[in-house]
C-alpha atoms as a PDB file:
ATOM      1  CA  UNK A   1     -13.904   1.166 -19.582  1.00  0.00           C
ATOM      2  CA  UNK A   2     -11.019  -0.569 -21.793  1.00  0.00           C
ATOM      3  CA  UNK A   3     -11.518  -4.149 -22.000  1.00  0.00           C
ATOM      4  CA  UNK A   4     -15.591  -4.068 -20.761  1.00  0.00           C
ATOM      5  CA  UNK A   5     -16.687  -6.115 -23.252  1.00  0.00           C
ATOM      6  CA  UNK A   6     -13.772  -8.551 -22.574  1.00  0.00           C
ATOM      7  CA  UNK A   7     -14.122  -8.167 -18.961  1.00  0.00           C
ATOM      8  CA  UNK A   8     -17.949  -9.362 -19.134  1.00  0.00           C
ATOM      9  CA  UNK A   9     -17.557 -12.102 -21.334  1.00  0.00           C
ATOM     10  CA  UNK A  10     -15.104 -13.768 -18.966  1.00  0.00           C
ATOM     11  CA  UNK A  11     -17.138 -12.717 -16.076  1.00  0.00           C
ATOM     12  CA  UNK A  12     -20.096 -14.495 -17.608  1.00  0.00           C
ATOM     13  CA  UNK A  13     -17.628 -17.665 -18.582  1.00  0.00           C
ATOM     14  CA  UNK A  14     -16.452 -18.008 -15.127  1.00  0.00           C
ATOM     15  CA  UNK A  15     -19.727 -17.958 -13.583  1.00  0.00           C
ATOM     16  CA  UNK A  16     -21.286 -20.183 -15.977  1.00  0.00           C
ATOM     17  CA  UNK A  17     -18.089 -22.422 -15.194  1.00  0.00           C
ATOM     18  CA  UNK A  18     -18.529 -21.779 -11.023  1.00  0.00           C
ATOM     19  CA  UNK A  19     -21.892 -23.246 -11.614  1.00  0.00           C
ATOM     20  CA  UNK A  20     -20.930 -26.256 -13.300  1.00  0.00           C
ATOM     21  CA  UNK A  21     -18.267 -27.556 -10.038  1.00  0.00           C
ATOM     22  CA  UNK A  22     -20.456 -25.953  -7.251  1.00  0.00           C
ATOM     23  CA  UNK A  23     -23.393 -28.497  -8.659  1.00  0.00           C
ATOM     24  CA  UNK A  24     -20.640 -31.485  -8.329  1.00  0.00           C
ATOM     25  CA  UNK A  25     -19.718 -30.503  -5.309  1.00  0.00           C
ATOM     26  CA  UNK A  26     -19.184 -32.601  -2.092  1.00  0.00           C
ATOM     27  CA  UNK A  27     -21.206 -35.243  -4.830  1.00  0.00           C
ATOM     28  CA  UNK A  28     -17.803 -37.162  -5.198  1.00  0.00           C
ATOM     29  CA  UNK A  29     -15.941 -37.765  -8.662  1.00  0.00           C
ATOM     30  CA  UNK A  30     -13.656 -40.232 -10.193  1.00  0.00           C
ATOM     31  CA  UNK A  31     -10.351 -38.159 -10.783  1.00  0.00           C
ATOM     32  CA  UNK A  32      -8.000 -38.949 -13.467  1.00  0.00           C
ATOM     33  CA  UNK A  33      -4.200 -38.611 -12.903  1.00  0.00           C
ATOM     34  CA  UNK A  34      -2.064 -36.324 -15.723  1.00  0.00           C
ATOM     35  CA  UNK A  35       1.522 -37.124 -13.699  1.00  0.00           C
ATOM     36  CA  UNK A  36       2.521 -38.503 -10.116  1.00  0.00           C
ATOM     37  CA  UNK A  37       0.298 -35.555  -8.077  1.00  0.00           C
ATOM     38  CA  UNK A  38      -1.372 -33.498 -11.211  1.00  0.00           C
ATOM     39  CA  UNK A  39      -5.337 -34.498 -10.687  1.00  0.00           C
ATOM     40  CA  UNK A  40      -7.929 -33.779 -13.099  1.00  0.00           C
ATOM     41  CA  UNK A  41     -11.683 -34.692 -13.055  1.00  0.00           C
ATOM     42  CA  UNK A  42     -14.596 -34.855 -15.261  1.00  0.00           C
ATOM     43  CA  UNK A  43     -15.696 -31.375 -13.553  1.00  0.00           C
ATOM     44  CA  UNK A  44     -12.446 -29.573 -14.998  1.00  0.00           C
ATOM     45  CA  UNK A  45     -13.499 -31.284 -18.737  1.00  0.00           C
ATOM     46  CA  UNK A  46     -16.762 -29.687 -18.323  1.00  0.00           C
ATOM     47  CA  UNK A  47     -16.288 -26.262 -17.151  1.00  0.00           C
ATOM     48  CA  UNK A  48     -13.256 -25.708 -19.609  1.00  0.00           C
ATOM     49  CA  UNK A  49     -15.673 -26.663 -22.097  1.00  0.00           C
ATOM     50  CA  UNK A  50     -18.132 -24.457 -21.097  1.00  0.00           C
ATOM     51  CA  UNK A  51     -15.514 -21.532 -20.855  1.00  0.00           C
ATOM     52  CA  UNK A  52     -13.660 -22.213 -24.398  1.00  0.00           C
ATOM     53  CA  UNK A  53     -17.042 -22.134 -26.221  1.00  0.00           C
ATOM     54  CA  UNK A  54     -18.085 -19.140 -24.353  1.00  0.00           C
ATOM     55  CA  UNK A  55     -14.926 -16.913 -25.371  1.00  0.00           C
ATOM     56  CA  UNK A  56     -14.699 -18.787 -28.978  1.00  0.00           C
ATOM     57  CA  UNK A  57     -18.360 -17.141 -29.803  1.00  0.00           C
ATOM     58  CA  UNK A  58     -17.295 -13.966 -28.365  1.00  0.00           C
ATOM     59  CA  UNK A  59     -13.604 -13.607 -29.573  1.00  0.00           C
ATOM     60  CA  UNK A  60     -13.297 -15.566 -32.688  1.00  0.00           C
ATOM     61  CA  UNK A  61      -9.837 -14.523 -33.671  1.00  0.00           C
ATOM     62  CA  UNK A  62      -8.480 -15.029 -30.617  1.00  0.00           C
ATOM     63  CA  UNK A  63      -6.363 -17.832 -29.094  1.00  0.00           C
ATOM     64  CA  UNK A  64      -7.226 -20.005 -26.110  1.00  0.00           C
ATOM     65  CA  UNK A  65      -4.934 -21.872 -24.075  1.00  0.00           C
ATOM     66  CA  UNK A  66      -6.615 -23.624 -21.227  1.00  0.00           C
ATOM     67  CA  UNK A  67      -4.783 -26.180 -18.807  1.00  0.00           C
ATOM     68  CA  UNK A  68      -6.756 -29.063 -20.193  1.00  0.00           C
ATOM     69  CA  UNK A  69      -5.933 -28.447 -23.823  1.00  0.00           C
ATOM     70  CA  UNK A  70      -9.641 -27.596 -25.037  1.00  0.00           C
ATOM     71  CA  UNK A  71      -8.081 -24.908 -26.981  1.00  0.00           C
ATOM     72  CA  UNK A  72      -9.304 -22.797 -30.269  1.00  0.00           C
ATOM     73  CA  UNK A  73      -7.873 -20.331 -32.168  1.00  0.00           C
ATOM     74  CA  UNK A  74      -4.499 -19.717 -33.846  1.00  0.00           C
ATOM     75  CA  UNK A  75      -2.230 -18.636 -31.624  1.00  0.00           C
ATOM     76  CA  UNK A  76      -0.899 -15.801 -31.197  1.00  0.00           C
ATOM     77  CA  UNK A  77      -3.598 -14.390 -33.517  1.00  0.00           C
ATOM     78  CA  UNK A  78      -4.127 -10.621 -33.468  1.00  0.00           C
ATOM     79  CA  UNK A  79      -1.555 -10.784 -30.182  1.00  0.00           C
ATOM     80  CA  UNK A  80      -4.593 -11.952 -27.956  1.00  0.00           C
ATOM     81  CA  UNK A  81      -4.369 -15.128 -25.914  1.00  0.00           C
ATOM     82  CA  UNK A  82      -6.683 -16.104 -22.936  1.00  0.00           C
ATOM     83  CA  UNK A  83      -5.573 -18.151 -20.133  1.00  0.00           C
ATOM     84  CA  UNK A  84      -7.926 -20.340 -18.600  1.00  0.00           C
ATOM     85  CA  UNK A  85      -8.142 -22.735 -15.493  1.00  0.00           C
ATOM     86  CA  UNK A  86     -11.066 -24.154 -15.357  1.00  0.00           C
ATOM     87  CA  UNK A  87     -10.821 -25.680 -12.024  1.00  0.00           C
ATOM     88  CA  UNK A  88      -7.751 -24.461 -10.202  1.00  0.00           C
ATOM     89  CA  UNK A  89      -7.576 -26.902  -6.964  1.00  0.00           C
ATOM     90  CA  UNK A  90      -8.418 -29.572  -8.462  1.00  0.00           C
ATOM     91  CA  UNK A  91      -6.858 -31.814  -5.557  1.00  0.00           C
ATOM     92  CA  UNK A  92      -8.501 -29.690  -3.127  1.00  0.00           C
ATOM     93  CA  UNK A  93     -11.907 -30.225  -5.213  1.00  0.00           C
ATOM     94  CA  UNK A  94     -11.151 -34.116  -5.514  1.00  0.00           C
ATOM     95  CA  UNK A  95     -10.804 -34.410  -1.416  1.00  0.00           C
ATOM     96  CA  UNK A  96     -13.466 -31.845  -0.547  1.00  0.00           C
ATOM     97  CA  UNK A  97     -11.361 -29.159   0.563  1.00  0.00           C
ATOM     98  CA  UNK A  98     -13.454 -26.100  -0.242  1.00  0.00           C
ATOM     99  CA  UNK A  99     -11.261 -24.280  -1.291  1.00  0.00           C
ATOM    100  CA  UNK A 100     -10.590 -23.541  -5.413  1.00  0.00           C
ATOM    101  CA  UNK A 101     -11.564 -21.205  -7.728  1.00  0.00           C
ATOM    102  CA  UNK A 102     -11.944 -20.790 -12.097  1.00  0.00           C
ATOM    103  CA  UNK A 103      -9.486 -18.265 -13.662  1.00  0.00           C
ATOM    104  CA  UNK A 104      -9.327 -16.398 -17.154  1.00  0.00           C
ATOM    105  CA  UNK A 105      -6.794 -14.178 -18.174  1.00  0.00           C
ATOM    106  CA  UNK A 106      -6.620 -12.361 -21.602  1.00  0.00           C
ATOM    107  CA  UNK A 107      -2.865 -10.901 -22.542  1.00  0.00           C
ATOM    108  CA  UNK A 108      -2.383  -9.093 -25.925  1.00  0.00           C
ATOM    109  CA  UNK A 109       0.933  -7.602 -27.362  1.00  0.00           C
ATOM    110  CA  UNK A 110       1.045  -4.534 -24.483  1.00  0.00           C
ATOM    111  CA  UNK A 111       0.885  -7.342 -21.898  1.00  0.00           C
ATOM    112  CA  UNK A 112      -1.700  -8.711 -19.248  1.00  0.00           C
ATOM    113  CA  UNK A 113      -5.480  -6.972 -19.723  1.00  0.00           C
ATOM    114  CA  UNK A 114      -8.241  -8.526 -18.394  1.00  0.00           C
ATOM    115  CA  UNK A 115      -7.808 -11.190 -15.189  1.00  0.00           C
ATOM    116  CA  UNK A 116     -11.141 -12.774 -13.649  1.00  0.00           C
ATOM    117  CA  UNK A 117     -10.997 -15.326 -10.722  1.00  0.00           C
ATOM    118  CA  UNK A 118     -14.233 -16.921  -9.403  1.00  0.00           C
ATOM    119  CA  UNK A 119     -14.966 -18.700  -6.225  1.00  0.00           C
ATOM    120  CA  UNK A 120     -17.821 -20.749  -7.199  1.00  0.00           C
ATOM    121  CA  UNK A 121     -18.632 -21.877  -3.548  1.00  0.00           C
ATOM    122  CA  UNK A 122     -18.888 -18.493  -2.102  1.00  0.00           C
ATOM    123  CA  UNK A 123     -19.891 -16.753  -5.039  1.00  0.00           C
ATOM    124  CA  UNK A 124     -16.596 -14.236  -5.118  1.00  0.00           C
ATOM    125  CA  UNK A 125     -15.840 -12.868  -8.329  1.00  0.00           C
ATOM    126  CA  UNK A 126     -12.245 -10.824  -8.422  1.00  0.00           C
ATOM    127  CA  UNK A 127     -11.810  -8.935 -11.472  1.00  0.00           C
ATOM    128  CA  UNK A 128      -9.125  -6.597 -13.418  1.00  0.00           C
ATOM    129  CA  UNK A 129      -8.392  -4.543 -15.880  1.00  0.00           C
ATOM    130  CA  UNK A 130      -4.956  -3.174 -17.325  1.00  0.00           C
ATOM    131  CA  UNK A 131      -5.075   0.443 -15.721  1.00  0.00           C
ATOM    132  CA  UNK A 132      -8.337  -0.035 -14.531  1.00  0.00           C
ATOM    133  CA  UNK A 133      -7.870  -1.143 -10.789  1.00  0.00           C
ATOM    134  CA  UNK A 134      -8.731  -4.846  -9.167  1.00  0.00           C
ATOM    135  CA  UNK A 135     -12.329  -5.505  -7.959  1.00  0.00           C
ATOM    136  CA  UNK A 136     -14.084  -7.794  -5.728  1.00  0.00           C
ATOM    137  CA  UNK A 137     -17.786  -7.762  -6.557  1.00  0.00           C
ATOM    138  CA  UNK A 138     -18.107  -3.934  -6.389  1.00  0.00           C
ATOM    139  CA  UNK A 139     -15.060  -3.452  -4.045  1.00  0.00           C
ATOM    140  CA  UNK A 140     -12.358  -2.083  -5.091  1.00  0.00           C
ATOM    141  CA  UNK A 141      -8.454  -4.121  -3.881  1.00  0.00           C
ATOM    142  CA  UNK A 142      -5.926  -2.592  -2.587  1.00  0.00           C
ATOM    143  CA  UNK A 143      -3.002  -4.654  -0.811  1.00  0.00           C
ATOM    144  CA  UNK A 144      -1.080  -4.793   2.468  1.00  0.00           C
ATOM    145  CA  UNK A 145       0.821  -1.821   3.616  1.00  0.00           C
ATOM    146  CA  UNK A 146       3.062  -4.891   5.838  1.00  0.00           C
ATOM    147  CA  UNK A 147       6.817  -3.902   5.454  1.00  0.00           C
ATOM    148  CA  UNK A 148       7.998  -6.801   8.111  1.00  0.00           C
ATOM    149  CA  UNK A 149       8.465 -10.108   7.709  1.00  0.00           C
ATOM    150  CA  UNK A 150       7.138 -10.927  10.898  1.00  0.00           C
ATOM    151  CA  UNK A 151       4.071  -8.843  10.455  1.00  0.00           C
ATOM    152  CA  UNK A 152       3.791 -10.830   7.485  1.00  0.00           C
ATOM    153  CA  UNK A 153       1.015 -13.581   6.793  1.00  0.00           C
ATOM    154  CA  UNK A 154       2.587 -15.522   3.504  1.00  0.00           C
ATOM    155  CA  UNK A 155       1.626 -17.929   1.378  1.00  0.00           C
ATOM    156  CA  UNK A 156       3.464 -20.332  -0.885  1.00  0.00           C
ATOM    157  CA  UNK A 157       2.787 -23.678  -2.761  1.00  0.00           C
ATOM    158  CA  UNK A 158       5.416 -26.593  -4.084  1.00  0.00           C
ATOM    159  CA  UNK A 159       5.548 -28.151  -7.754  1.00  0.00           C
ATOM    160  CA  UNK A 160       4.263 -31.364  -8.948  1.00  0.00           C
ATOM    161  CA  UNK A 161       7.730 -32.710  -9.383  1.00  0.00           C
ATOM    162  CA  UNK A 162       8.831 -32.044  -5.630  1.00  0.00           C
ATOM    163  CA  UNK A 163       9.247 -35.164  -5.191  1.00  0.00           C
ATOM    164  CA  UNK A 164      12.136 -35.774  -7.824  1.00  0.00           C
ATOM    165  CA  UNK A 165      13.719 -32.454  -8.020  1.00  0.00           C
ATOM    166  CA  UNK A 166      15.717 -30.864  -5.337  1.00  0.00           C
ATOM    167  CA  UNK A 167      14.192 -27.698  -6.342  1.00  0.00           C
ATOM    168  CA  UNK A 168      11.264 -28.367  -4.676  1.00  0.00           C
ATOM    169  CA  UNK A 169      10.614 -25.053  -2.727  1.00  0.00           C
ATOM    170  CA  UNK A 170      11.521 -26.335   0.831  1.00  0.00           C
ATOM    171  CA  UNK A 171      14.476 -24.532   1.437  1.00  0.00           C
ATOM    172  CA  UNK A 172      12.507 -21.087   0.700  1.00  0.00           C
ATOM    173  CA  UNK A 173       9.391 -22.392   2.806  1.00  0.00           C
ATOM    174  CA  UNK A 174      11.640 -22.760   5.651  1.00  0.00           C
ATOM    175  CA  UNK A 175      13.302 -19.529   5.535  1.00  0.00           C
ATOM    176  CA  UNK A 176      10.338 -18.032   5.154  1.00  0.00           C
ATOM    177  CA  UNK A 177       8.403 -19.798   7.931  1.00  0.00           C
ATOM    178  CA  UNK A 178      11.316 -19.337  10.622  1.00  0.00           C
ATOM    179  CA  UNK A 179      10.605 -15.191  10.234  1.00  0.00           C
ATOM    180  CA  UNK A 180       6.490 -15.265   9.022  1.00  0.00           C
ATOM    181  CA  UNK A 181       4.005 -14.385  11.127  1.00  0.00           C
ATOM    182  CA  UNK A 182       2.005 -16.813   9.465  1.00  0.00           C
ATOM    183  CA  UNK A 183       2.120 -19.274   6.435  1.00  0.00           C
ATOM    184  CA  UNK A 184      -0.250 -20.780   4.252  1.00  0.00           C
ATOM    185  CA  UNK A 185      -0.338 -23.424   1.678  1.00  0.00           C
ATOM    186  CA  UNK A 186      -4.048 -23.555   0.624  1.00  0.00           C
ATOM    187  CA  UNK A 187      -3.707 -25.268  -2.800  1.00  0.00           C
ATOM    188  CA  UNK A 188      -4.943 -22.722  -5.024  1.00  0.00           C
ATOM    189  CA  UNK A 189      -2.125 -20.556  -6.449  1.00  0.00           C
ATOM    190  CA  UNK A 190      -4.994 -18.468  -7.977  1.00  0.00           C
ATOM    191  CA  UNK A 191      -6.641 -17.786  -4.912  1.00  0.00           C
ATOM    192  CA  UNK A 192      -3.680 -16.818  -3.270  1.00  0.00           C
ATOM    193  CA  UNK A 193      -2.892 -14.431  -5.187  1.00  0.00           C
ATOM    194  CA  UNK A 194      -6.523 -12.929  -5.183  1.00  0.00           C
ATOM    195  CA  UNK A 195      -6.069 -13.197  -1.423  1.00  0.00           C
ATOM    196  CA  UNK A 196      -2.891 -10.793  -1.777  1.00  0.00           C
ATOM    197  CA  UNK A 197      -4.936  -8.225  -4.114  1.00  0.00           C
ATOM    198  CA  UNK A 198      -7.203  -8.195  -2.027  1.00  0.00           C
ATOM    199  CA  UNK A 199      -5.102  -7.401   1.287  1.00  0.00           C
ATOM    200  CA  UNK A 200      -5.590 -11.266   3.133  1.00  0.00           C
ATOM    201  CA  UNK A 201      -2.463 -12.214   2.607  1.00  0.00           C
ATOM    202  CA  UNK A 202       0.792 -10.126   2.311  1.00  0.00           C
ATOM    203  CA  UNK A 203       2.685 -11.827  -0.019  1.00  0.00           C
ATOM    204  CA  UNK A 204       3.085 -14.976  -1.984  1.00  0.00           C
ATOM    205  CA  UNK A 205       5.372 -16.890  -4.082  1.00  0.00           C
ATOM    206  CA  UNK A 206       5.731 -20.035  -6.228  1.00  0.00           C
ATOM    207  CA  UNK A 207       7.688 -21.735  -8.591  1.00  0.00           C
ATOM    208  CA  UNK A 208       6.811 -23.356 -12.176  1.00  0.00           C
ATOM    209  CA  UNK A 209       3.324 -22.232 -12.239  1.00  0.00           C
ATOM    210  CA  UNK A 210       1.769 -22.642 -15.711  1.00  0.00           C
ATOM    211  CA  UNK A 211       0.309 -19.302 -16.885  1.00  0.00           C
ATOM    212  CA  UNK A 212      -3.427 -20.395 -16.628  1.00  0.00           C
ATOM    213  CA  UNK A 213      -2.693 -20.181 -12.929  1.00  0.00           C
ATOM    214  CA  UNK A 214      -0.556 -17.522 -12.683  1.00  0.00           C
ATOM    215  CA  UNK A 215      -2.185 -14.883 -15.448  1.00  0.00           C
ATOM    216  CA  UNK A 216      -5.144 -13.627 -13.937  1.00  0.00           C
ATOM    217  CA  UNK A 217      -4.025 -13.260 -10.450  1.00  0.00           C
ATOM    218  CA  UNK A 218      -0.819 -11.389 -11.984  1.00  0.00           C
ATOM    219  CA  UNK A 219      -2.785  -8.167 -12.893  1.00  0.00           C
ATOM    220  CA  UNK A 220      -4.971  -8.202  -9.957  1.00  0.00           C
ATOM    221  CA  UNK A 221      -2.205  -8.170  -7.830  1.00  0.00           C
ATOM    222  CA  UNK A 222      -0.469  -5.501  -9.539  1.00  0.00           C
ATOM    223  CA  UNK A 223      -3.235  -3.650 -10.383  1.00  0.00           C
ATOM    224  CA  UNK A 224      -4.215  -3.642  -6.309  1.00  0.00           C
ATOM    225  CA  UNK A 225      -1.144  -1.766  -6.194  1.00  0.00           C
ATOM    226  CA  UNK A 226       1.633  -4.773  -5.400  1.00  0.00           C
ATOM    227  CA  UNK A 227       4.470  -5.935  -7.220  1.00  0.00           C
ATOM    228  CA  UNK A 228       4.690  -8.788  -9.544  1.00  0.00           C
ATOM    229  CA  UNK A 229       8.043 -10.551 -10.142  1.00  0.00           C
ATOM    230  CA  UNK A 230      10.034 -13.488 -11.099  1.00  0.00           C
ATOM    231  CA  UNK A 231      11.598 -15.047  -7.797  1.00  0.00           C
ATOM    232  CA  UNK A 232      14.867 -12.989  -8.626  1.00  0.00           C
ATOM    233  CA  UNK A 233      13.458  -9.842  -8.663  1.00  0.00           C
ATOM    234  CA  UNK A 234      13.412  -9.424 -12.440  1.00  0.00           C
ATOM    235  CA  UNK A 235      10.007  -8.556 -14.864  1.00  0.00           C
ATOM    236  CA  UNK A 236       7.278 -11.464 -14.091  1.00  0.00           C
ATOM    237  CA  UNK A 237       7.817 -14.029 -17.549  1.00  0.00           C
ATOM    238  CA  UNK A 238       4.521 -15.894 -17.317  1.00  0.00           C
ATOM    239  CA  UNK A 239       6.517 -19.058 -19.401  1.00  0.00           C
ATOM    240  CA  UNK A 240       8.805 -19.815 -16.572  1.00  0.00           C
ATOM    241  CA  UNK A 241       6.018 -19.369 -13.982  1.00  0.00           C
ATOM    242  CA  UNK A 242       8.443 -18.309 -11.510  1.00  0.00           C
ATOM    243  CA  UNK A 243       6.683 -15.737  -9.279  1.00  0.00           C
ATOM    244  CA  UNK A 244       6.663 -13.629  -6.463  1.00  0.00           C
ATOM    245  CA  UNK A 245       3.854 -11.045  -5.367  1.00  0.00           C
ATOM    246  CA  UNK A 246       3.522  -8.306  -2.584  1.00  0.00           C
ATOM    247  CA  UNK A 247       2.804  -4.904  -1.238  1.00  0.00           C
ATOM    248  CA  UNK A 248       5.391  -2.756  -2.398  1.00  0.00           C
ATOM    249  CA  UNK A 249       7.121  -2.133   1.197  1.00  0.00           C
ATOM    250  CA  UNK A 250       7.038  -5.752   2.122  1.00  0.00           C
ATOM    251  CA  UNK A 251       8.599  -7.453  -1.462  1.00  0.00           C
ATOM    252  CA  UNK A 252      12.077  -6.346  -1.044  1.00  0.00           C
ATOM    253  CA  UNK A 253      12.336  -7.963   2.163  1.00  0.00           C
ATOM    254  CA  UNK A 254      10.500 -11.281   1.008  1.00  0.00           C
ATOM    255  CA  UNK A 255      12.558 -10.984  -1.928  1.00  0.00           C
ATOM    256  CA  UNK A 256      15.791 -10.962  -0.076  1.00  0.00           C
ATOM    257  CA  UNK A 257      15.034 -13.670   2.415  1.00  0.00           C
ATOM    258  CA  UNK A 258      14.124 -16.115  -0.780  1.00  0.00           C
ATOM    259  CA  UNK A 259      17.089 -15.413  -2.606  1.00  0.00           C
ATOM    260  CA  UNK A 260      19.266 -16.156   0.511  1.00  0.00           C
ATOM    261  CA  UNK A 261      17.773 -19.173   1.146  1.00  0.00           C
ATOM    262  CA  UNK A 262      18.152 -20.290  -2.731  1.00  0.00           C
ATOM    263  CA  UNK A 263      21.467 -18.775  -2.211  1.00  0.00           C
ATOM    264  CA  UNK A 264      21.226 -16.209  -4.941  1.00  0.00           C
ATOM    265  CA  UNK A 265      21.235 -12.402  -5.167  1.00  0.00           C
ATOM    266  CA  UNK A 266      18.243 -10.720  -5.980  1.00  0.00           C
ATOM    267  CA  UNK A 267      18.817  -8.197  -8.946  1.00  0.00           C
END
């Protein structure tokens, strides 16, 4: 397999990582605030840590960005970076709400290669590789055939500045919502787009996602057979964090109900 080695070394870093927050938690932390909403806790400090170290040993030459800035490396070196999240739902996490997830992502010049999202309380590990399909321990992803919008069960999540910038995401959310079968904001943009890889949900969108959330759940979602773009329809540009995933029948239609709504045309 292309990428197995760098597939099981961020396997074994996001486990080692899932064990560090499923020992905290429900045992209550202190969290620290980074802007008006943006939480982040000893637990996030710890398994980035833990993850950084574990890929420095491994991949020496390679460059590490990870949300809370433990980063190594020179970057852009040998046009390898990793993504990593440590802890993404950390606000979840900080109130209890079980539901969050670590995620590491390695791109090098061709693009995305390797993607890994762990659920440390249940113990799922998603995996991909570039041209090697997405995984869930064993299983092999594959998403939604849906081509309705009301067949549709979406998912969605707002900035942290949504409550100083008018592009905050509402107008899209409420388009969306009045056609939906369903809609979801779960707090874990991560997860939700495991959750489309994996067929749970049908499609998903955001907007100014950094790429340690976006990266990993990127190529499983397009290597489960979906589409990956930026909320206009164009190539998926993990700096603006702009993105919309889908099954392939369904993401024209999503597309075209967003871009109304934000009073745009999709290209």
């Amino acid at each position: 397999m292309t990428f197995a080695a760098e597939l099981a070394v961020a396997r074994h870093a996001a486990e080692q990582a899932g064990r560090i927050i499923a020992a905290r938690w429900d045992q209550g932390v202190t969290p620290a605030y980074k802007g008006a909403v943006d939480l982040v806790t000893e637990v996030d400090l710890a398994a980035e840590a833990k993850i950084v170290q574990t890929l420095a040993q491994s991949f020496p030459a390679d460059h590490i960005v990870a949300e809370e800035g433990s980063g190594e490396g020179t970057e852009h070196a040998g046009d390898r970076t990793w993504f990593v999240d440590p802890l993404d739902g950390t606000t979840n996490f900080a109130h209890g709400f079980p539901h969050f997830c670590v995620s590491i992502a390695l791109a090098d010049a061709q693009g995305l290669a390797v993607g890994v999202i762990h659920e440390p309380l249940r113990r799922w590990t998603f995996w991909a590789t570039r041209g090697g399909g997405a995984w869930r321990d064993g299983q092999r992803l594959q998403v939604t055939a849906v081509d309705r919008l009301d067949r549709a069960l979406l998912a969605t999540g707002f900035p942290y500045d949504r409550h100083t910038n008018p592009d905050n995401n509402l107008d899209r959310f409420g388009a969306a919502l009045t056609v939906a079968q369903g809609m979801r904001r779960a707090g874990s943009a991560a997860l939700d787009l495991a959750a489309v890889a994996a067929g749970w949900f049908d499609g998903y969108w955001e907007d100014r996602l950094k790429p340690w959330d976006l990266a990993a759940g990127a190529l499983l979602v397009a290597e489960a057979g979906g589409r990956v773009t930026d909320l206009a329809g164009g190539p998926l540009d993990l700096s603006t964090g702009r993105a919309l995933a889908a099954g392939p029948a369904l993401h024209p239609h999503l597309l075209a109900r967003l871009c109304q709504a934000n009073r745009k045309e999709p290209r």
